[in-house]
Protein backbone atom coordinates (compact mmCIF):
# COMPACT_ATOMS: atom_id res chain seq x y z
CA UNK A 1 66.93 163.54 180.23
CA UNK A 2 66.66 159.80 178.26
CA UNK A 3 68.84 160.01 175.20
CA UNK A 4 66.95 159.78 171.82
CA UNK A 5 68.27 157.02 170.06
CA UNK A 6 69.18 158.23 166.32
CA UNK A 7 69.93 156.22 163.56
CA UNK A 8 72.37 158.14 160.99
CA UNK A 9 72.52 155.87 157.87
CA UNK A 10 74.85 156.75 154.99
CA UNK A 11 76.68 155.34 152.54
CA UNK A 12 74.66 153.49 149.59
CA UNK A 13 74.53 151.43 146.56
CA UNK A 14 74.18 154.56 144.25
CA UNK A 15 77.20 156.85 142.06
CA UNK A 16 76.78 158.89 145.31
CA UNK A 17 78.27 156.65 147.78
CA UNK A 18 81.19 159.03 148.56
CA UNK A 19 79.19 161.97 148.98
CA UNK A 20 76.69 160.87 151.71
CA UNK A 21 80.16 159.46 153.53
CA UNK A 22 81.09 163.18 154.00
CA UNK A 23 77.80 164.43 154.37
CA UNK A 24 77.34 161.85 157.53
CA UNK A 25 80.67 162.22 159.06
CA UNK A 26 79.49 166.14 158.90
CA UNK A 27 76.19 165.00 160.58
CA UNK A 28 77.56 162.95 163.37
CA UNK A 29 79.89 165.07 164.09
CA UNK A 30 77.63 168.02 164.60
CA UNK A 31 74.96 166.24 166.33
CA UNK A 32 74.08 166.98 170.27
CA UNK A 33 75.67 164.51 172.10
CA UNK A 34 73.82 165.40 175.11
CA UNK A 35 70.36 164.56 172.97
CA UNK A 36 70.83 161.56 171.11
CA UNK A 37 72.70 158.21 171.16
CA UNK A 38 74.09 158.23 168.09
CA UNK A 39 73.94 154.40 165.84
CA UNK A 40 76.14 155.24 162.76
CA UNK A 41 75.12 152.45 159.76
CA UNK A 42 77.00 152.40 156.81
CA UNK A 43 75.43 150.78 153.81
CA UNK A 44 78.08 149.49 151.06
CA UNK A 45 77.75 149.94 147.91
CA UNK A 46 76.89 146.06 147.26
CA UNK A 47 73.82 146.48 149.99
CA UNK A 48 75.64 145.00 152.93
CA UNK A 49 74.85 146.82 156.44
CA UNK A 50 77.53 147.44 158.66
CA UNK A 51 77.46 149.11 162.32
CA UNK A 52 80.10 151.97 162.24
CA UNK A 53 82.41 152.62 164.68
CA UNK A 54 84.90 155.49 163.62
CA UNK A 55 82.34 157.95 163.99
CA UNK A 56 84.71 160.74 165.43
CA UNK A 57 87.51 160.31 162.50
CA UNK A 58 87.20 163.15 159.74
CA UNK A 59 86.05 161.39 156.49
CA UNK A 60 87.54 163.04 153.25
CA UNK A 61 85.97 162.44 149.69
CA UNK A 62 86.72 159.37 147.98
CA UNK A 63 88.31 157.58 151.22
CA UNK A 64 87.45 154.25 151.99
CA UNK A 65 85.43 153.28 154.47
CA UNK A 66 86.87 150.23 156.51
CA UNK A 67 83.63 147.87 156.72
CA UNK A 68 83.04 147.37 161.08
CA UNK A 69 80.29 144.51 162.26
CA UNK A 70 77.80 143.28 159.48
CA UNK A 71 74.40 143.66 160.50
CA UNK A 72 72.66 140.45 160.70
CA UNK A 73 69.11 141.07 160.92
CA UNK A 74 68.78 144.93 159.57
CA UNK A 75 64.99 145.46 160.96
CA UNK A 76 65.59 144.11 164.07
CA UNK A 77 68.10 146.73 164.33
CA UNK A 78 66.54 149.43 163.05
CA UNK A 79 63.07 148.62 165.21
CA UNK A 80 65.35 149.56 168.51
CA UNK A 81 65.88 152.69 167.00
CA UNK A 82 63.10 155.52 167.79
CA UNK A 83 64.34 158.01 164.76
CA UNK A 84 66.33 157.83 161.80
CA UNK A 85 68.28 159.90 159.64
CA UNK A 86 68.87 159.14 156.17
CA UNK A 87 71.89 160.68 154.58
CA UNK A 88 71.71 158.34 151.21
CA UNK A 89 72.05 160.45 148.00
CA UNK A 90 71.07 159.16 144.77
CA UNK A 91 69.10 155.83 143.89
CA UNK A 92 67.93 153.45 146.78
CA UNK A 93 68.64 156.14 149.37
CA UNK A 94 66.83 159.35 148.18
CA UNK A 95 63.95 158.39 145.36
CA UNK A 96 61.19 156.71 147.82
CA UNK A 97 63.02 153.24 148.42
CA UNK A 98 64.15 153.21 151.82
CA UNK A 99 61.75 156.06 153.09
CA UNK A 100 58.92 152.95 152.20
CA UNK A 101 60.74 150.35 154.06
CA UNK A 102 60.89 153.08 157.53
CA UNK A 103 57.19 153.38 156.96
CA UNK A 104 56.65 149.87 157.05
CA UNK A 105 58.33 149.97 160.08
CA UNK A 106 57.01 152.75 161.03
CA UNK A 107 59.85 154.52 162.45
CA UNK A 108 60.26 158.35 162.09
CA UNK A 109 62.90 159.64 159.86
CA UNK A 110 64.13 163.12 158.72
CA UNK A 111 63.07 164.67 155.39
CA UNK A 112 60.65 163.49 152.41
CA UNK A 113 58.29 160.83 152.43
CA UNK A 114 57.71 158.01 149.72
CA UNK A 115 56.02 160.08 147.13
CA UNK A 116 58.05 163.71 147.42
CA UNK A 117 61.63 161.45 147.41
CA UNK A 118 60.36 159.41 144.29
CA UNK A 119 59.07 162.17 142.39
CA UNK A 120 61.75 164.57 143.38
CA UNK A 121 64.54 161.97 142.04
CA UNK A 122 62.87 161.57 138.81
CA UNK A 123 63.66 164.95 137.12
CA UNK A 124 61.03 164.19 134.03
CA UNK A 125 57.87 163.66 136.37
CA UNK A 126 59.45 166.73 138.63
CA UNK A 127 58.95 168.93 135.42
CA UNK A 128 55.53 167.45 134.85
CA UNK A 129 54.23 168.65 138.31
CA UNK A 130 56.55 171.78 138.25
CA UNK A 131 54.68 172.81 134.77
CA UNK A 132 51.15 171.69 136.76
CA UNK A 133 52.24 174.58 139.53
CA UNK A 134 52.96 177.39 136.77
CA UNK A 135 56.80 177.43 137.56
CA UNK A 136 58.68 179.16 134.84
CA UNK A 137 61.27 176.34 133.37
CA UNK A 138 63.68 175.50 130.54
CA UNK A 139 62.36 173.73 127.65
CA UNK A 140 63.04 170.04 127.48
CA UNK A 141 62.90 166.98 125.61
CA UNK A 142 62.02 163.36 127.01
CA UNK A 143 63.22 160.61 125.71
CA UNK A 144 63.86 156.69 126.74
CA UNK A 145 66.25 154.23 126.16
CA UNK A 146 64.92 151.12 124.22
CA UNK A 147 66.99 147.94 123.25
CA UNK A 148 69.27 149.74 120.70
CA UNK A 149 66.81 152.86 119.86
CA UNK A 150 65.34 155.49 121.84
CA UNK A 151 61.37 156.10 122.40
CA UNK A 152 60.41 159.82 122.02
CA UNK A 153 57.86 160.90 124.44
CA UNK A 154 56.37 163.92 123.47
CA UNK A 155 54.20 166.80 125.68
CA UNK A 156 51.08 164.23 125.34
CA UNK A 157 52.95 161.30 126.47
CA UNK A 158 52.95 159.93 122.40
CA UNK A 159 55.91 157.84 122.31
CA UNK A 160 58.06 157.35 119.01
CA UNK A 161 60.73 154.56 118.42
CA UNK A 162 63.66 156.35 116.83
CA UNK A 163 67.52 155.97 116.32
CA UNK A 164 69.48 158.06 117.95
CA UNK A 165 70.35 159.90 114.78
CA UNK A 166 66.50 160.73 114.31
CA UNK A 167 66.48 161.52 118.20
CA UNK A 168 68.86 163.92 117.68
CA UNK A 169 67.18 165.45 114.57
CA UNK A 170 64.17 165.75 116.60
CA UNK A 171 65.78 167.60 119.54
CA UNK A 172 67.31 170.08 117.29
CA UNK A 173 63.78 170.70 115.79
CA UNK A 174 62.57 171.70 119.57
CA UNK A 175 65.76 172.86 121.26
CA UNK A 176 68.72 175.48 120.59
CA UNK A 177 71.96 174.56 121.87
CA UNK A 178 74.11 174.62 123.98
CA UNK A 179 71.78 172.36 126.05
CA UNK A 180 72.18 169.95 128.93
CA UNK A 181 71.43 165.91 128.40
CA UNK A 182 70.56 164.56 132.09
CA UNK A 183 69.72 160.74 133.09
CA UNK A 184 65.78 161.12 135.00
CA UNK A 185 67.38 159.39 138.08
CA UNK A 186 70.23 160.27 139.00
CA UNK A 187 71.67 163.42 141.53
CA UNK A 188 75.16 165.12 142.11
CA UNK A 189 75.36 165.63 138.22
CA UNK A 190 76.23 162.10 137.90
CA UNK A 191 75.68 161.63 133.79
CA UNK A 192 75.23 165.20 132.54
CA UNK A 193 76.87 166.51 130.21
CA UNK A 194 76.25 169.82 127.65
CA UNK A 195 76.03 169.34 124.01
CA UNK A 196 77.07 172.38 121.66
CA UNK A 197 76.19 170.71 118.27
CA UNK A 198 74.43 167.42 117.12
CA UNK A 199 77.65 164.98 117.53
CA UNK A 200 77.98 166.19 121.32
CA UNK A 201 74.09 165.36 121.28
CA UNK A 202 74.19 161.85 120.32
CA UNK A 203 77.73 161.22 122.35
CA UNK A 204 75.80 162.62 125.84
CA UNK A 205 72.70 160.88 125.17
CA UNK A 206 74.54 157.54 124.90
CA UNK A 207 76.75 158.45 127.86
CA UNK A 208 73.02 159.03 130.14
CA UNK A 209 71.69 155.94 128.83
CA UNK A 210 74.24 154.61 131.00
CA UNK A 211 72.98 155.75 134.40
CA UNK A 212 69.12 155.53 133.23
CA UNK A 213 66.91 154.42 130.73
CA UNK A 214 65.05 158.03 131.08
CA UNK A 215 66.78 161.00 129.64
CA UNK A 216 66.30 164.22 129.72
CA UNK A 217 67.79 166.88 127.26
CA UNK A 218 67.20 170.14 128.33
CA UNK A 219 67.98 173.87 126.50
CA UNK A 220 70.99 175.73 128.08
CA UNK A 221 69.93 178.95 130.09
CA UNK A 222 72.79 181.67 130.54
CA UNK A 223 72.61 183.13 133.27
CA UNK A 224 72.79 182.91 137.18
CA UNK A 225 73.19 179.51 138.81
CA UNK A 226 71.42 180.45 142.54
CA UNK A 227 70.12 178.10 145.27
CA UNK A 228 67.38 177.99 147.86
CA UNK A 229 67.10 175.91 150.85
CA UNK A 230 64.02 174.96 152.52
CA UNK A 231 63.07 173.67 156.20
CA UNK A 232 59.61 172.14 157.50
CA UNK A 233 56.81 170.44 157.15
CA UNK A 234 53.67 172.14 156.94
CA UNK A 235 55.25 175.76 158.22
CA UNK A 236 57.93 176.17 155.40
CA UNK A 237 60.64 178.56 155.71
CA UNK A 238 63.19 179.48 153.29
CA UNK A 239 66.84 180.23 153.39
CA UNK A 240 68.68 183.27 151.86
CA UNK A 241 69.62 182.29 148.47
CA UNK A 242 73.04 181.49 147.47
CA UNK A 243 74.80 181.47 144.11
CA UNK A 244 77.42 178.75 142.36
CA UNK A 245 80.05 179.88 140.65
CA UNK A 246 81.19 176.93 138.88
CA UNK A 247 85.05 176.56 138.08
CA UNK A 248 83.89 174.08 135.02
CA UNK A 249 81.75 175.13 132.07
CA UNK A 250 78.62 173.97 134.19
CA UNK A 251 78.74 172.96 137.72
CA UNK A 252 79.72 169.41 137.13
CA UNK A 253 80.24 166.17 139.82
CA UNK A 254 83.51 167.26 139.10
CA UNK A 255 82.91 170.84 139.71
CA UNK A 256 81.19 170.33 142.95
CA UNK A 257 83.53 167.88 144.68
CA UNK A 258 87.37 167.52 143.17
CA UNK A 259 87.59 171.12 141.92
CA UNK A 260 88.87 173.73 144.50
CA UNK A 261 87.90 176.65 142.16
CA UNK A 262 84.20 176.44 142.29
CA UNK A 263 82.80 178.92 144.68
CA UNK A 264 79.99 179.81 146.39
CA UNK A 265 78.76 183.09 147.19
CA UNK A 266 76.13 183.34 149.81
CA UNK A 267 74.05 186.00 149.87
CA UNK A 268 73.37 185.73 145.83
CA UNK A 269 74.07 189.47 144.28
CA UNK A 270 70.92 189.51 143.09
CA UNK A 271 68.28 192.35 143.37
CA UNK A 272 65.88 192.06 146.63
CA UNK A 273 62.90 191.55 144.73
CA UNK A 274 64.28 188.54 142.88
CA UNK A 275 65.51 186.59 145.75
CA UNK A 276 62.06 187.44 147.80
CA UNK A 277 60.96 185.60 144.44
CA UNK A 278 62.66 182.62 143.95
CA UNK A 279 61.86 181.93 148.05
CA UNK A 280 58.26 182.19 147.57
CA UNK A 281 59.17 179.59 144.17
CA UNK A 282 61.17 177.17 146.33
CA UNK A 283 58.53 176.49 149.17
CA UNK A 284 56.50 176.28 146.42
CA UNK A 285 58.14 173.60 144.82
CA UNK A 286 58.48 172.05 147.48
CA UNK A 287 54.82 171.81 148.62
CA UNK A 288 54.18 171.31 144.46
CA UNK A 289 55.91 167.94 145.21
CA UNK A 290 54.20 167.42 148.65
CA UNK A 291 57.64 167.89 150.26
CA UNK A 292 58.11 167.92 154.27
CA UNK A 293 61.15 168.40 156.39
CA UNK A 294 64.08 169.51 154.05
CA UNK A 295 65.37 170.29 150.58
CA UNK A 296 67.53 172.40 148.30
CA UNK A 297 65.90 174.10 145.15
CA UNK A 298 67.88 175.04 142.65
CA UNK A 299 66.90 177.79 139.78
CA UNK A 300 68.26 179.94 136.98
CA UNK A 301 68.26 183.40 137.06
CA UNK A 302 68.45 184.32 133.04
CA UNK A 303 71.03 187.38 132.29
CA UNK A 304 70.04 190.61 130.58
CA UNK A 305 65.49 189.44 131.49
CA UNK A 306 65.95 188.26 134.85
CA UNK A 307 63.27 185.68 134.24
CA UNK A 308 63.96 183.04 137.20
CA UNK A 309 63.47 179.40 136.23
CA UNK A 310 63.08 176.65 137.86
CA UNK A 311 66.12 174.01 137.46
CA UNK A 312 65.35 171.23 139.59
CA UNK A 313 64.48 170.03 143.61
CA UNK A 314 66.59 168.11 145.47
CA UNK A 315 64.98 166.32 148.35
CA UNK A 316 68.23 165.14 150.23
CA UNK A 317 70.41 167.33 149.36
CA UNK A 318 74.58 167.72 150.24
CA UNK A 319 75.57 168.16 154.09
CA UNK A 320 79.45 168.01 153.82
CA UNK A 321 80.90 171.08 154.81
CA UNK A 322 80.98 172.63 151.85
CA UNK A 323 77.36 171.86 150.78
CA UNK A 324 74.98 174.69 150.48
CA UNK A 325 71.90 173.50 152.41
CA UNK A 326 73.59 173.92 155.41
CA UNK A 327 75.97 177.20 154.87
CA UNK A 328 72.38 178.53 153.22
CA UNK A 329 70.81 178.34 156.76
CA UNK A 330 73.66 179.08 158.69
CA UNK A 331 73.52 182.58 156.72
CA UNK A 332 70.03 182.96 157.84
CA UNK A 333 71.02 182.72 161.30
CA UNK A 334 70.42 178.30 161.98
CA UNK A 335 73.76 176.72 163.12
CA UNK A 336 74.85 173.28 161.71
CA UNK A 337 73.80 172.01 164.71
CA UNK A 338 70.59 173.81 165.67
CA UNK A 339 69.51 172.99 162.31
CA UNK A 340 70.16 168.66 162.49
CA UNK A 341 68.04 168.94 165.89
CA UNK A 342 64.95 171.14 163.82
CA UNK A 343 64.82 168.29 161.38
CA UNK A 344 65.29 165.41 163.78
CA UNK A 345 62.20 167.39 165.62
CA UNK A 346 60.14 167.85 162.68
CA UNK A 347 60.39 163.88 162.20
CA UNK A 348 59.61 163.13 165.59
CA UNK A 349 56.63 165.44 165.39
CA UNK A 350 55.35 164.49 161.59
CA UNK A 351 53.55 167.86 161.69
């Protein structure tokens, strides 16, 4: 049988570089050798593309990768491949950037298209369409940065110049606390923080405008932190659903990554009827957003109600060996590697 030449490309000029590192060196080393030939490219985080070699070494997070043979002339290169396989978390990798430059090449590639990755980034317009599809969520406020000042954008898209002290007036007016200030674009809880009173507010908000112009301050649920994974394109399924049990006050970059005490506990210990729930929410989500081959939802499951909302979608979502998209499936009976091949399939087939 002709190998399947695969293109795994990691790496990235987003906050997430590190992560997709580990999530790749996962990939390639759980994908069947006996199906693919395997083309490793590393992006760096200046935009430079690099073949890589050391595909069998055991990347750990934060290690440098040692930069192999510059790609010269990156579509040429990529037009020999018949498949590709982004692993790219976080801006230029996951919001609709690359996925448009692999259909104007029009190569097949694992998970979202242009208009699922964009919106799915962009946790504002992921709301929007979330609130079109009747999915129970937190309430939020939108704002945007603006020179020196901050526009407020309210339900009706009305937009208000304000300083951040009126901002933060304004959010108290429409929020409780503790609540959650979150740049639009940005994934792996890069930029979020949670704000107990109004100084916390405006500190957080500045600290966002950092990773994005868009901000988005949302009100604290207590409560269950649970996760859903999803697989295929037009025939969804979805995984068990897992819960995080954050070692920080929320489950932090920090939380996720560096911190040891964070744990997972897969299946959630949550009643029947409210997993079965939050399944049916997920793969709708994900079709909501016009979603095909993979991604994570993520929801709240409110103590004392049991009201599940909707947190947010994440359309390429963690594959270290710790991440829960994978361990999610692997629960529901896919293996790591029976689960790369169904998504390198379901790009091949683009049905």
């Amino acid at each position: 049988m002709q190998k399947i030449k695969l293109g795994v490309i990691f790496g990235g000029m987003s906050t997430e570089n590190e992560v997709s590192v580990v999530s790749a060196n996962s990939i390639l080393n759980n994908l069947d050798q006996e199906k693919y030939e395997i083309y490793p490219i590393y992006i760096s985080k200046d935009g430079k593309w690099y073949e890589y070699q050391k595909k069998e070494k055991e990347m750990k997070f934060g290690e440098t990768i040692k930069q192999d043979k510059e790609i010269d002339d990156v579509i040429k290169y990529l037009k020999n491949l018949e498949v590709l396989f982004p692993v790219l978390h976080g801006l230029y990798g996951e919001d609709g950037t690359i996925q448009g430059l692999f259909e104007l090449l029009k190569i097949p590639y694992v998970g979202c298209k242009v208009l699922a990755s964009s919106v799915g980034m962009d946790k504002v317009y992921t709301k929007i369409i979330f609130e079109r599809a009747g999915l129970k969520q937190a309430k939020y406020v939108y704002i945007r940065k603006y020179k020196d000042k901050y526009i407020y954008v309210d339900s009706q898209f009305n937009e208000k110049i304000m300083d951040l002290d009126e901002v933060a007036k304004t959010t108290q007016e429409k929020l409780e606390y503790p609540m959650f200030i979150k740049p639009s674009n940005s994934g792996s809880s890069v930029g979020i923080n949670k704000a107990k009173n109004k100084e916390e507010l405006e500190k957080n908000i500045e600290i966002a405008a950092q990773f994005d112009n868009k901000i988005l301050i949302e009100q604290g649920i207590t409560g269950h932190e649970v996760e859903c994974a999803v697989l295929g394109n037009e025939d969804v399924i979805a995984s068990c659903v897992g819960e995080i049990k954050s070692a920080d006050e929320f489950y932090s970059y920090d939380a996720k990554y560096r911190n040891e005490e964070s744990k997972t506990c897969i299946p959630a210990q949550l009643p029947e009827s409210i997993s079965e729930e939050i399944r049916k929410q997920a793969i709708k989500a994900f079709k909501a957003i016009d979603g095909k081959g993979l991604s994570r939802v993520d929801f709240f499951v409110e103590k004392d109600t049991n009201q599940i909302y909707i947190n947010e979608i994440n359309t390429l979502p963690g594959f270290t060996n710790i991440s829960m998209y994978p361990k999610l499936f692997e629960a529901s009976g896919i293996t790591y590697k029976e689960l790369l091949s169904k998504l390198i399939d379901l790009a091949i087939k683009g049905e």
